[in-house]
Protein backbone atom coordinates (compact mmCIF):
# COMPACT_ATOMS: atom_id res chain seq x y z
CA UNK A 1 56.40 -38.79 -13.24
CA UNK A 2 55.07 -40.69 -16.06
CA UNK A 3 57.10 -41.68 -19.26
CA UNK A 4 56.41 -43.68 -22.61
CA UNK A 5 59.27 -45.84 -23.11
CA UNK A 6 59.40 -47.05 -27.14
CA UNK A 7 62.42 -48.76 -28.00
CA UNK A 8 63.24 -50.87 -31.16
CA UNK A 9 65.06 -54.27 -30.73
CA UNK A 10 67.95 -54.95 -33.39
CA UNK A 11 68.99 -58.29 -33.89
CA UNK A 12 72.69 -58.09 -35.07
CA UNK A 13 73.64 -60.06 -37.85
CA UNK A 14 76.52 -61.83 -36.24
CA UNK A 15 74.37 -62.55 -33.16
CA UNK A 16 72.88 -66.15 -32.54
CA UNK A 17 69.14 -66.76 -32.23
CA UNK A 18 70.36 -68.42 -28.43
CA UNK A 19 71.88 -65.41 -27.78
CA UNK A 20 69.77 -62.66 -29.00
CA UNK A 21 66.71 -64.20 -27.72
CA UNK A 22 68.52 -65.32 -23.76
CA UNK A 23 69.55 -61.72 -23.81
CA UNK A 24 66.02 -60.50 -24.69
CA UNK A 25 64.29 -63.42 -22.28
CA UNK A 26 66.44 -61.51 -19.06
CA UNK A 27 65.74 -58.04 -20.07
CA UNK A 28 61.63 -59.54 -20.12
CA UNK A 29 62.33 -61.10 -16.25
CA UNK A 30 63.84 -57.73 -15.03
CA UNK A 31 60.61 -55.91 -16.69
CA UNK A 32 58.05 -58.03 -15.40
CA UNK A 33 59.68 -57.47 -11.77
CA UNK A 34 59.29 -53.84 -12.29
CA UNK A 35 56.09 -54.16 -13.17
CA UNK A 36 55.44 -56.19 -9.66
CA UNK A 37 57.16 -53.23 -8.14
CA UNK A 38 55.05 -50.48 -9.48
CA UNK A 39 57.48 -49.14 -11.76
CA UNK A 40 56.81 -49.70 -14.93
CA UNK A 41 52.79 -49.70 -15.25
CA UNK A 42 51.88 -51.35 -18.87
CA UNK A 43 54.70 -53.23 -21.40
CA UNK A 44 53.50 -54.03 -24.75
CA UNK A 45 55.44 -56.22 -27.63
CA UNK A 46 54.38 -54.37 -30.85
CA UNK A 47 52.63 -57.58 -32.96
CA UNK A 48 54.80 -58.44 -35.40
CA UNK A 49 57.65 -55.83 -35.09
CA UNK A 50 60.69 -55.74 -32.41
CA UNK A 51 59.38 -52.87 -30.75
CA UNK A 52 58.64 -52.81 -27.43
CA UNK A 53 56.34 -50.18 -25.72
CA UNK A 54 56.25 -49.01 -21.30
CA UNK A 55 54.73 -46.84 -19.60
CA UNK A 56 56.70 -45.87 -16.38
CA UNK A 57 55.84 -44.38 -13.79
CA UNK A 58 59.75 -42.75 -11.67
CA UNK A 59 60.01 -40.08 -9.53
CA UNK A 60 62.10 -37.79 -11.71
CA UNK A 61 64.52 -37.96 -14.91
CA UNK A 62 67.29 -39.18 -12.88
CA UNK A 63 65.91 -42.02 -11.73
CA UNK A 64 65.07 -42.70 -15.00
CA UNK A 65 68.19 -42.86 -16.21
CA UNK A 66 69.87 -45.18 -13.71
CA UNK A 67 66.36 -47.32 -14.11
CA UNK A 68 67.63 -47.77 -17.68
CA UNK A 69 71.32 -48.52 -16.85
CA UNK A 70 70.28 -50.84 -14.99
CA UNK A 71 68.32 -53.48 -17.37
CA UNK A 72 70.31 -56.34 -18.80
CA UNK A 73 70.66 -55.40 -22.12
CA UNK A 74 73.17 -52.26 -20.85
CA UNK A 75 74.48 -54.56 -17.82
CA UNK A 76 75.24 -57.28 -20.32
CA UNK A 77 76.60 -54.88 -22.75
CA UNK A 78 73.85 -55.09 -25.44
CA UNK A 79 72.83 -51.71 -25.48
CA UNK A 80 73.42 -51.51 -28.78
CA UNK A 81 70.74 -53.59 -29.83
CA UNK A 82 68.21 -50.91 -28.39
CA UNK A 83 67.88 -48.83 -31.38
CA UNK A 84 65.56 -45.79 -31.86
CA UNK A 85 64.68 -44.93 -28.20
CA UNK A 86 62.05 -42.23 -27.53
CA UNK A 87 60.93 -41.40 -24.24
CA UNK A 88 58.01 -39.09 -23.71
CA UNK A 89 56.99 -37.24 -20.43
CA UNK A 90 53.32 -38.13 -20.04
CA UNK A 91 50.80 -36.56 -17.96
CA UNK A 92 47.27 -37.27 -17.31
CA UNK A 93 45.06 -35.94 -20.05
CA UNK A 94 42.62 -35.18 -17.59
CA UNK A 95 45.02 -32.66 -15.86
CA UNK A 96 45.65 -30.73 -19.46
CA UNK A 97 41.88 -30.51 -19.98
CA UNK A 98 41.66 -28.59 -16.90
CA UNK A 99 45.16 -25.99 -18.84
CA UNK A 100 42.64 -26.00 -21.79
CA UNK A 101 39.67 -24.14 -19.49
CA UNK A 102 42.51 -21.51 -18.81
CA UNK A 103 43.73 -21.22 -21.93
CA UNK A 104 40.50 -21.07 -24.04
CA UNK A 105 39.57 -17.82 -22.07
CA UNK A 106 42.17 -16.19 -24.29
């Protein structure tokens, strides 16, 4: 199953620069391995804004879910400072232009 992963990044104010930034430099290692390992399939950094942007590709919701509990920031206890998450179920487009040919014959 495919899923858009868009999540904001919020500094807190009583957090260091060194500590905001190590934090954000481990949750970067452990998404670059899951890139290696098929999981995630394209990150993006949003230019100029704390957003960052995956598509994932997981066998189901669950996994999902313990894919996310397992990053840093929650393992470290930042979670917090992952603010405004949307995930979206994706699928191909090419796959719901084949539901339009259906649906289009009323």
């Amino acid at each position: 199953m495919l899923f858009l992963l868009k999540v904001y990044i919020d500094k807190p104010a009583n957090a260091s620069n060194k500590e905001f930034y190590s934090v954000w430099l481990k949750e970067s290692q452990a998404a670059l391995e899951a890139v290696k390992g098929g999981a995630i399939k394209g990150i993006w950094k949003a230019a100029g804004q704390p957003i960052v942007i995956a598509i994932m590709d997981l066998p189901n919701h669950d996994v999902l879910d313990q894919a996310i509990h397992q990053l840093p920031i929650w393992k470290l206890g930042y979670s917090h400072i992952a603010k405004n998450i949307e995930i979206i179920p994706i699928r191909p487009y090419e796959n719901w232009a084949e539901d339009l040919k259906t649906l289009a014959e009323g």
